[in-house]
Protein backbone atom coordinates (compact mmCIF):
# COMPACT_ATOMS: atom_id res chain seq x y z
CA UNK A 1 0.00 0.00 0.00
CA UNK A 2 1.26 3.71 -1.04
CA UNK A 3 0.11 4.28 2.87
CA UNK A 4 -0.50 2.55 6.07
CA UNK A 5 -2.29 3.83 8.27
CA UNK A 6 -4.94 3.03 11.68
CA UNK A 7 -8.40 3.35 9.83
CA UNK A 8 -9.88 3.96 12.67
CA UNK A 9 -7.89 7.28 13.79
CA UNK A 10 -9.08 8.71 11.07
CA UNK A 11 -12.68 8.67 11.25
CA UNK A 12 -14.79 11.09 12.04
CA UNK A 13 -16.09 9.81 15.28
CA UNK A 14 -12.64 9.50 16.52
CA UNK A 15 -11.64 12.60 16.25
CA UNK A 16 -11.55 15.58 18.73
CA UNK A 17 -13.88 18.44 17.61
CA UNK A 18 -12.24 21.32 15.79
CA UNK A 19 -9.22 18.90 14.99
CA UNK A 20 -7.63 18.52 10.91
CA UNK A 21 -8.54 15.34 9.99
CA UNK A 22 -5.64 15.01 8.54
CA UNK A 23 -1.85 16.40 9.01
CA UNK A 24 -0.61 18.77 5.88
CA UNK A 25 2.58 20.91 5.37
CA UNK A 26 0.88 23.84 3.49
CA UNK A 27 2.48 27.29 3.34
CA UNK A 28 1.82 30.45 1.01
CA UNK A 29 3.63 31.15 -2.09
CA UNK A 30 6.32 33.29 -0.20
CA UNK A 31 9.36 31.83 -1.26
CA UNK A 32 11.15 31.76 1.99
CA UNK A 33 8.36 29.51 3.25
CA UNK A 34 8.46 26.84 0.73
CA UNK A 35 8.11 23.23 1.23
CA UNK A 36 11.53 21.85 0.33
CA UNK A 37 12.23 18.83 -2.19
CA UNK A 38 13.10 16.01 -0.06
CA UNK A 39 15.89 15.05 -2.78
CA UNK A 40 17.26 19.09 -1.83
CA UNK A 41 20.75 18.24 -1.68
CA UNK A 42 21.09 15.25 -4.50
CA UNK A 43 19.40 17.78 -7.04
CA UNK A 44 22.34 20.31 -5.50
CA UNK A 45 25.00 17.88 -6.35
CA UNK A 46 23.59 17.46 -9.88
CA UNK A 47 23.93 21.21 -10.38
CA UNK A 48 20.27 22.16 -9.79
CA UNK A 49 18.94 25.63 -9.50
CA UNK A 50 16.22 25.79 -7.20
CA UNK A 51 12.27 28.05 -7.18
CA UNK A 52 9.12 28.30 -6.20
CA UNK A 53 6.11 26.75 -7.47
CA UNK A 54 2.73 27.28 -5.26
CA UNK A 55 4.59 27.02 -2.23
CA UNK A 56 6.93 24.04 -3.26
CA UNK A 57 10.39 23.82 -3.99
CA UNK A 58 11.35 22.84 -7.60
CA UNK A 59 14.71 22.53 -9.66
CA UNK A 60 14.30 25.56 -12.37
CA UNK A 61 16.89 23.78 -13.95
CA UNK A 62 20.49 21.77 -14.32
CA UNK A 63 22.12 24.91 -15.85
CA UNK A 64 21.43 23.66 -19.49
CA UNK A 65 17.33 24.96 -20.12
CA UNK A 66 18.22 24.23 -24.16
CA UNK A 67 19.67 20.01 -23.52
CA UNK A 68 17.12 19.61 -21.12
CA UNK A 69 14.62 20.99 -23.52
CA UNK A 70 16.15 18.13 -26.53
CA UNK A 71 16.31 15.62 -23.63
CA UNK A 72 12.65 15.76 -23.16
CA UNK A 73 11.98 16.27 -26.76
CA UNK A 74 14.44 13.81 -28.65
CA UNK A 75 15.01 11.02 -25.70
CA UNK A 76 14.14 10.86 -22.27
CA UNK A 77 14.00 13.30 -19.38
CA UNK A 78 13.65 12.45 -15.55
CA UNK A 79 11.97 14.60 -13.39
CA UNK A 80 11.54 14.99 -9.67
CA UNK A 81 7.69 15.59 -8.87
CA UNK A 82 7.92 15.05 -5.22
CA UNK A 83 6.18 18.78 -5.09
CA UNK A 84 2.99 17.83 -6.56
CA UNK A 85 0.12 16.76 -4.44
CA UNK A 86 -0.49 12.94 -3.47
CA UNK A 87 -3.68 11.73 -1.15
CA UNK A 88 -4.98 8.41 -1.18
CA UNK A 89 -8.65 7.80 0.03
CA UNK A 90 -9.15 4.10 1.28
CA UNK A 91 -12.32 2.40 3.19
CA UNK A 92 -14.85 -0.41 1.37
CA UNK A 93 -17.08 3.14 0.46
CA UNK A 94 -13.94 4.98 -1.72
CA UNK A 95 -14.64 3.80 -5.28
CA UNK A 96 -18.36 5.01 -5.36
CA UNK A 97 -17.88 7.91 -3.20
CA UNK A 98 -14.94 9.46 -5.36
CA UNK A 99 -17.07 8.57 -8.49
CA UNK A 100 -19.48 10.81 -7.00
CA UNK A 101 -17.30 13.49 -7.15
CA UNK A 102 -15.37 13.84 -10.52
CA UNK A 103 -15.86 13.92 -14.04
CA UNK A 104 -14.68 10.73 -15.20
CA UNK A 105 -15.75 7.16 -14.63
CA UNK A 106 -14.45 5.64 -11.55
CA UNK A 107 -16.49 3.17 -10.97
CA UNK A 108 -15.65 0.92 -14.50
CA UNK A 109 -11.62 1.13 -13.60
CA UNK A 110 -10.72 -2.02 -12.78
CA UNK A 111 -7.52 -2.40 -10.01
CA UNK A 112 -4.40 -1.08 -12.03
CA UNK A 113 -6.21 1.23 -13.93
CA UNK A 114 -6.53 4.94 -13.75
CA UNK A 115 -8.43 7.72 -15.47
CA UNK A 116 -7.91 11.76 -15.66
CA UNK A 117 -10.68 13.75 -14.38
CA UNK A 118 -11.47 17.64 -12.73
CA UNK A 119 -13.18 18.07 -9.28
CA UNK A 120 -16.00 20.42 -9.89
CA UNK A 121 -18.51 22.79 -7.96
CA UNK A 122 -21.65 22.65 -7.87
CA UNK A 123 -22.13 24.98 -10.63
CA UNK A 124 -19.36 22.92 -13.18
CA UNK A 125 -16.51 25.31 -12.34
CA UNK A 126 -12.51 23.39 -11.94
CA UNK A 127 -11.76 23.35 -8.47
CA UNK A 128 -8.41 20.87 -10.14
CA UNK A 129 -7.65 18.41 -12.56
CA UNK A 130 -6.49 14.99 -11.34
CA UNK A 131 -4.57 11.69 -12.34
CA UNK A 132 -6.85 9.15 -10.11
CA UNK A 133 -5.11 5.17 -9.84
CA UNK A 134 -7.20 1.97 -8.86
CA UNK A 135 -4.74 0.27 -6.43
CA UNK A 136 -6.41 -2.70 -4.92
CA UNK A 137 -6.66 -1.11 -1.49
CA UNK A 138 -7.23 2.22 -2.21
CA UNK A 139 -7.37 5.15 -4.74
CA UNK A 140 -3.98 7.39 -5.56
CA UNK A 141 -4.84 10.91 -6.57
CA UNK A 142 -2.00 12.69 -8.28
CA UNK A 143 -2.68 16.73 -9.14
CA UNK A 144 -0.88 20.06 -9.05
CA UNK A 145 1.13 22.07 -6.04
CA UNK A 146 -0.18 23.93 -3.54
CA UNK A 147 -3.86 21.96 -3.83
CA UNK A 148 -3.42 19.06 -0.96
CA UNK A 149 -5.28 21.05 1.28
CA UNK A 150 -7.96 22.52 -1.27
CA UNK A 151 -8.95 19.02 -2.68
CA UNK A 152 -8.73 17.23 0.54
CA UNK A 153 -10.75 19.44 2.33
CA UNK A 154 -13.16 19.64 -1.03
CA UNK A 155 -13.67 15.92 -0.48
CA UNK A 156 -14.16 15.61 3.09
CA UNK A 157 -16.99 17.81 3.27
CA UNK A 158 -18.90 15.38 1.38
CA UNK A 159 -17.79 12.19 3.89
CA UNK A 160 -20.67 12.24 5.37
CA UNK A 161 -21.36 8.06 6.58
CA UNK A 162 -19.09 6.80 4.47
CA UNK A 163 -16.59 4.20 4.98
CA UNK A 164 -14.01 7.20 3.35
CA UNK A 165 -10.41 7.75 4.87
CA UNK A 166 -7.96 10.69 3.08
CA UNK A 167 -4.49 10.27 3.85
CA UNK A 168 -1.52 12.91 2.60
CA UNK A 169 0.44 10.25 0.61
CA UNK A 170 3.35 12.73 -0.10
CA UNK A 171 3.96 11.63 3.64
CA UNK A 172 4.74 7.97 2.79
CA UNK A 173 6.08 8.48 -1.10
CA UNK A 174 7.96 10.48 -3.45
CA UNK A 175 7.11 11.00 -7.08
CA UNK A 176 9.47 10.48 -10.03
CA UNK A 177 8.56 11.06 -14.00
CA UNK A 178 10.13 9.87 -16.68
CA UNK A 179 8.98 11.71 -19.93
CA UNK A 180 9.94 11.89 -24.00
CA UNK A 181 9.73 8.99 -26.54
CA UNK A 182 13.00 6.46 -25.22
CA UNK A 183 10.90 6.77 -21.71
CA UNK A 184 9.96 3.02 -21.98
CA UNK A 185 13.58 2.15 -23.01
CA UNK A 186 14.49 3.95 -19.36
CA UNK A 187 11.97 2.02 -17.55
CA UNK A 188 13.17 -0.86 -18.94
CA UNK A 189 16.45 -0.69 -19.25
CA UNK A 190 16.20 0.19 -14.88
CA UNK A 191 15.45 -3.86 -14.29
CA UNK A 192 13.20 -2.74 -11.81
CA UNK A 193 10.03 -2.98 -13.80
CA UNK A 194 9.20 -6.37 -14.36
CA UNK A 195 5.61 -5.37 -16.09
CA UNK A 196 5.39 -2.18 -17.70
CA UNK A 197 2.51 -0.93 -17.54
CA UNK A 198 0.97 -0.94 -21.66
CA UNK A 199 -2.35 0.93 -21.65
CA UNK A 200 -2.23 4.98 -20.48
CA UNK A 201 -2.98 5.28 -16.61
CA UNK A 202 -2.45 1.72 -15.76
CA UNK A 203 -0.57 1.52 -12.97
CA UNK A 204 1.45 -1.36 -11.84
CA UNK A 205 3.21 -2.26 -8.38
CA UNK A 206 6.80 -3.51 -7.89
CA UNK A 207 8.12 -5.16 -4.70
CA UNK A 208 11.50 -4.58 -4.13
CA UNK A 209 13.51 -6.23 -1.12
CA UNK A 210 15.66 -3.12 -0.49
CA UNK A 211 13.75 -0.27 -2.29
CA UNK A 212 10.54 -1.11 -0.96
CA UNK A 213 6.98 -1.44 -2.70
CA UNK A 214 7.20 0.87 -6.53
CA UNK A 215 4.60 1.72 -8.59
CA UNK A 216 4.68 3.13 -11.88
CA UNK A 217 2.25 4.32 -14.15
CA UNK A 218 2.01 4.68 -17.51
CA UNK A 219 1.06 8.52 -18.19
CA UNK A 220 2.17 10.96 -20.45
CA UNK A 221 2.67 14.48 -19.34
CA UNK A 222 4.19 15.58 -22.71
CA UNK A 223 4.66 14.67 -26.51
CA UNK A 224 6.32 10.76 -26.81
CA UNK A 225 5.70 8.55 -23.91
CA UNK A 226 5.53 8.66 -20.69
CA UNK A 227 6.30 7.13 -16.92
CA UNK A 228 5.49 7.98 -13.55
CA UNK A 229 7.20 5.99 -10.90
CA UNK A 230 6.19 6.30 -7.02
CA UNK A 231 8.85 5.53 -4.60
CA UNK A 232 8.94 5.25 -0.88
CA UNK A 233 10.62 7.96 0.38
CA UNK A 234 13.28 6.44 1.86
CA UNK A 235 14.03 4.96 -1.42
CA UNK A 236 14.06 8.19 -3.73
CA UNK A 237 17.45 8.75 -4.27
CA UNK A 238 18.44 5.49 -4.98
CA UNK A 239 15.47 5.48 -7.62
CA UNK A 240 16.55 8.43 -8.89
CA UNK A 241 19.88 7.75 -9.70
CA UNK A 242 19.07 4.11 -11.49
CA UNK A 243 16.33 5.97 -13.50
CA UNK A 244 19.05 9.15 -14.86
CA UNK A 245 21.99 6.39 -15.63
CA UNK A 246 19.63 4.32 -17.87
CA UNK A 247 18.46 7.92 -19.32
CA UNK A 248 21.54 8.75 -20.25
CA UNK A 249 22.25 5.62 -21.96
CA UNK A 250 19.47 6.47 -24.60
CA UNK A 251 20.56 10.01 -25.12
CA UNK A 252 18.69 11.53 -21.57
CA UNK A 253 18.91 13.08 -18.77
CA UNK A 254 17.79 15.06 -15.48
CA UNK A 255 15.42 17.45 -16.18
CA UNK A 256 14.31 20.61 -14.94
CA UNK A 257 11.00 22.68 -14.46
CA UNK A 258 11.61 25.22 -17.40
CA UNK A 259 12.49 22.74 -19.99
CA UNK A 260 9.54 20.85 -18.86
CA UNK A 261 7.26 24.21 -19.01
CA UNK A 262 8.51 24.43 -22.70
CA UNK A 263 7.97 20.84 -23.59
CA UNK A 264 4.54 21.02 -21.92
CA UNK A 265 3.09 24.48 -23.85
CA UNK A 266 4.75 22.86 -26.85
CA UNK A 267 2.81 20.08 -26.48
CA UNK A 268 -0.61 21.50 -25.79
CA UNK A 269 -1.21 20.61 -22.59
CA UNK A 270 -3.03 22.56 -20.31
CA UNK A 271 -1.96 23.05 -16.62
CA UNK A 272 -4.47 23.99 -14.09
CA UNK A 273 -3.78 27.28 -12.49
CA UNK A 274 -1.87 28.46 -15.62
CA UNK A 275 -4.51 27.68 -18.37
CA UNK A 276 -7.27 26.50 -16.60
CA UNK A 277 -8.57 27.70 -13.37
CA UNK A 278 -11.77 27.98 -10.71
CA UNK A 279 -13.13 30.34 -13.81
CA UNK A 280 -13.38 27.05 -16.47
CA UNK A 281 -15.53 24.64 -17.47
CA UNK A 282 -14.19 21.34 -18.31
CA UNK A 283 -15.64 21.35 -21.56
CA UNK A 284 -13.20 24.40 -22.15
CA UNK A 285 -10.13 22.86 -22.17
CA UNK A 286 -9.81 18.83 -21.03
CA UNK A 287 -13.57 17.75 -22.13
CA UNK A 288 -12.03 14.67 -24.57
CA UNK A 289 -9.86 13.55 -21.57
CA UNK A 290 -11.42 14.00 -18.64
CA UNK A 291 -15.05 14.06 -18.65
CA UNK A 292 -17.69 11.39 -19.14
CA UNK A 293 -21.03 11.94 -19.94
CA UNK A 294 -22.66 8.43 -19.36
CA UNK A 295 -21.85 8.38 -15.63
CA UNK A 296 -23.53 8.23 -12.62
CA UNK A 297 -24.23 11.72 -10.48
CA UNK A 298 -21.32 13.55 -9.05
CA UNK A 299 -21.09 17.51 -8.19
CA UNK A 300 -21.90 19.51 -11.33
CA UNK A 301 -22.90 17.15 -13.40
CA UNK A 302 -26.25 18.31 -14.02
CA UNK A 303 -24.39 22.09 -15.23
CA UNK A 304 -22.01 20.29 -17.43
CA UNK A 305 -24.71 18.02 -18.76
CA UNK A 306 -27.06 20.88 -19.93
CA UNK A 307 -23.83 22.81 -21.35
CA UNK A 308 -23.31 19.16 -23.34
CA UNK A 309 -26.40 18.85 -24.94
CA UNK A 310 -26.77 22.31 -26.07
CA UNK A 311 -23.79 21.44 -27.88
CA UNK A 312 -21.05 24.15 -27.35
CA UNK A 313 -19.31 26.37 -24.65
CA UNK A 314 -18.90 30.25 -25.41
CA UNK A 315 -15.20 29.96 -25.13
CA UNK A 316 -12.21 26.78 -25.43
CA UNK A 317 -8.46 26.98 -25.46
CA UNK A 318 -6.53 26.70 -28.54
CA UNK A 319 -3.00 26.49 -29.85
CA UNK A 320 -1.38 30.10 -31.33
CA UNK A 321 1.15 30.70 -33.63
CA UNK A 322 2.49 33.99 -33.08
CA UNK A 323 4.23 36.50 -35.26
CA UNK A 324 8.44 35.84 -35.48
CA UNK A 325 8.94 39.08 -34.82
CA UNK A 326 7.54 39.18 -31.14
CA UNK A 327 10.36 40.72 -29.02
CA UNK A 328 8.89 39.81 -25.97
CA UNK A 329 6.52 37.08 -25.48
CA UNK A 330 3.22 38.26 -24.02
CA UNK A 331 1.78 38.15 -20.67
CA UNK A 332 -1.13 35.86 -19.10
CA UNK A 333 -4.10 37.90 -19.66
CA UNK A 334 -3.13 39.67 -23.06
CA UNK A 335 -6.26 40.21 -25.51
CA UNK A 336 -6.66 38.68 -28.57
CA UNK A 337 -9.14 40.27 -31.05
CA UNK A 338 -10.96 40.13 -34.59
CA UNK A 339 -12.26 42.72 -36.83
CA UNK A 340 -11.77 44.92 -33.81
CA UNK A 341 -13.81 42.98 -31.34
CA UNK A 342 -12.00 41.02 -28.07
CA UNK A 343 -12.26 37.57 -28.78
CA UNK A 344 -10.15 35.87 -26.29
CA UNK A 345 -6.87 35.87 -24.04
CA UNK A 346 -3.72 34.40 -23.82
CA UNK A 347 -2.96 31.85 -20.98
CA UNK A 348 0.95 31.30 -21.47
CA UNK A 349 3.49 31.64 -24.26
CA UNK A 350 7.07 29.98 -25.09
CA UNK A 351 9.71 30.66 -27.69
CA UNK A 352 10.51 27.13 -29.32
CA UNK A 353 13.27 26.94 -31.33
CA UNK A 354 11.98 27.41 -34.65
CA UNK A 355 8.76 29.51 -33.94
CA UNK A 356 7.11 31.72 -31.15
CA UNK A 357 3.84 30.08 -29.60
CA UNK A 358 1.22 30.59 -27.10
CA UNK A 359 -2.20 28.97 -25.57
CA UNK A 360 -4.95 30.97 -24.97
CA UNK A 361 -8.99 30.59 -25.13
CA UNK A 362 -11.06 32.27 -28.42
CA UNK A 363 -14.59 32.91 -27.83
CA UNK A 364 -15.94 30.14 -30.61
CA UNK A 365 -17.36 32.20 -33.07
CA UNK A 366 -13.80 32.90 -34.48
CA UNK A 367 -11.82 29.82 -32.78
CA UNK A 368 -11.59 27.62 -36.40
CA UNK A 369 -7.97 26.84 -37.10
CA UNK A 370 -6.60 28.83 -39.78
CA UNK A 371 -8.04 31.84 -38.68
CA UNK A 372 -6.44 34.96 -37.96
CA UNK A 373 -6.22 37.17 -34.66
CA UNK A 374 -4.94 40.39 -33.44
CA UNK A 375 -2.78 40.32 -30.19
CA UNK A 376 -2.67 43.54 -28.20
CA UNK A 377 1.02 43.58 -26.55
CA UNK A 378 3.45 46.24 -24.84
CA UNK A 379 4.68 46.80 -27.74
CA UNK A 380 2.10 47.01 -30.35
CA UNK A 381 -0.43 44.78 -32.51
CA UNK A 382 0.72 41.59 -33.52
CA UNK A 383 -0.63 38.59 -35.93
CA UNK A 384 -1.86 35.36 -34.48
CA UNK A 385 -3.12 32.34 -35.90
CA UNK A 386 -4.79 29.94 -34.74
CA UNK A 387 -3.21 26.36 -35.21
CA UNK A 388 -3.68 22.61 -34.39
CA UNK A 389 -1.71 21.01 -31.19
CA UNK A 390 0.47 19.90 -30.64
CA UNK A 391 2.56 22.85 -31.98
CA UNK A 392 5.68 20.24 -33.50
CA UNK A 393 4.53 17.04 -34.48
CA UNK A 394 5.90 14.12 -33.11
């Protein structure tokens, strides 16, 4: 199990009144607060270059943004995403109570498989997105920084007599991610992974007599392929190291947080809090991937239902191509327009090697690819186009 814990000293009736139900490390954004990687001092020896990301320590970077860029692009990158948030709900209630709560199906995973999903309010807005694992004795939820405490507390208040437990799992185990198109070469190539996982969000577990119980998924954060691996704390480093000698032997390597960024915006993908937010509807952004429309009840489905049958939303993110001339890239926020009219807004930009590019949502009467915006930046109207994602085929 990713935790062990007393059942029992959990529950509701066990607990004093006015007490957490559970124990997190939260802390604001301030940067002298954060949350420190656990790996801190291996990452230093590897040259890393430490920030801030929602209150959680990260490695900006090696030193070398542009070869961990290719790494992640052209082989294999390994990441340490011991910041992002972990909780595991167990009890004999978990698997219909969470399906109760997301957008995806929950209930037909069978144990080893997973699904992506967003936790909603009551009127369909993102509260987060969310990787969600069938283990056979409890669910894994995997989302972004800075949320344990958000989505944990989101869930409880619906425990009501449910056999439900929520456990911080970032307690127990660390989080490695091995991402690009050699990343199932890596796993292999480790000789840890006996079955590797096949289909995207299986998970699989691994009992190791030193290392400890390891599970790795099969989910792709990027272009190519893609690997998480979970790893008991106590184990991380030695995980770590296994997982960046068989990258390099395929061309990889350790990876930071602004290569990833790159890869990520390059690739389409939307990150909650950067290009999605308590503002969206699924539908906007993740509707393919994360939402399921045959399902049972959960909270907002009745909003996103009646959005789905009248057939569109008034807005939905989509890929940019922006002019080569852009001296500086432009901000979150920046208006896009047509024939004069704002039309939509920019939600974060990158400068790839061979072209400038951007996500942003276009209200959908002008959101058909091919056709042709106006951004308003600091420096004066500039031509966008709107283009299909990813931005660099694969």
């Amino acid at each position: 199990m990713i935790v062990i814990h007393d059942r029992d000293a959990f529950s509701k009736k066990n607990r004093p009144r006015g007490a957490n139900r559970l124990d997190f490390r939260t802390c604001s954004v301030d940067f002298s607060c954060r949350v420190n990687l656990l790996l801190h001092e291996f990452h230093h020896s590897l040259g890393g270059r430490f920030s801030a990301l929602n209150g959680q320590e990260i490695v900006a970077n090696y030193g070398e943004d542009s070869a961990e860029y290719r790494a992640l692009r052209e082989s294999a990158g390994i990441l340490d995403f011991s910041f992002r948030g972990r909780i595991c709900l167990t009890g004999k209630d978990r698997i219909r109570f969470l399906h109760g709560q997301i957008t995806n199906d929950v209930k037909k995973l069978r144990s080893g498989e997973g699904c992506y999903a967003a936790l909603t309010t009551a009127r369909g807005r993102m509260e987060s997105d969310l990787n969600v694992f069938n283990l056979p004795d409890e669910l894994l939820l995997d989302f972004e920084p800075g949320l344990t405490e958000r989505v944990s507390g989101r869930l409880e208040k619906f425990v009501v007599a449910d056999d439900v437990q929520i456990v911080n799992a970032a307690s127990h185990y660390g989080l490695l991610t091995v991402q690009g198109p050699k990343a199932a070469e890596v796993i292999r190539m480790v000789g840890l992974f006996g079955n590797v996982p096949a289909q995207e969000c299986a998970i699989a577990k691994v009992a190791d007599e030193t290392l400890g119980e390891i599970y790795v998924a099969k989910l792709r954060r990027l272009f190519g392929t893609g690997f998480d691996v979970f790893v008991p704390n106590e184990s991380l480093g030695a995980v770590a190291d296994k997982l960046i000698a068989a990258a390099k032997g395929f061309g990889g390597r350790v990876c930071g947080w602004t290569a990833f960024e790159t890869a990520r915006i390059e690739s389409g993908v939307p990150r909650f809090g950067v290009d999605m937010d308590e503002t969206n509807l699924p539908m906007e952004c993740i509707e393919s991937r994360a939402v399921s429309f045959s399902k049972g009840c959960y909270i907002g489905q009745e909003v996103l239902n009646r959005i789905h049958a009248m057939g569109h939303v008034t807005k939905e993110l989509r890929g940019l191509r922006l002019s080569d001339d852009v001296t500086k890239l432009p901000n979150k926020g920046d208006k896009l327009f047509h024939d004069g009219k704002e039309m939509g807004y920019i939600t974060s930009a990158v400068k790839l090697p061979m072209l400038n590019v951007a996500l942003g949502y276009v209200r959908r009467e002008v959101n058909k690819i091919g056709t042709e915006l106006t951004l308003q930046t600091s420096d004066g109207p500039r031509p966008v186009k709107i283009v299909e994602l990813p931005f660099v085929s694969t």
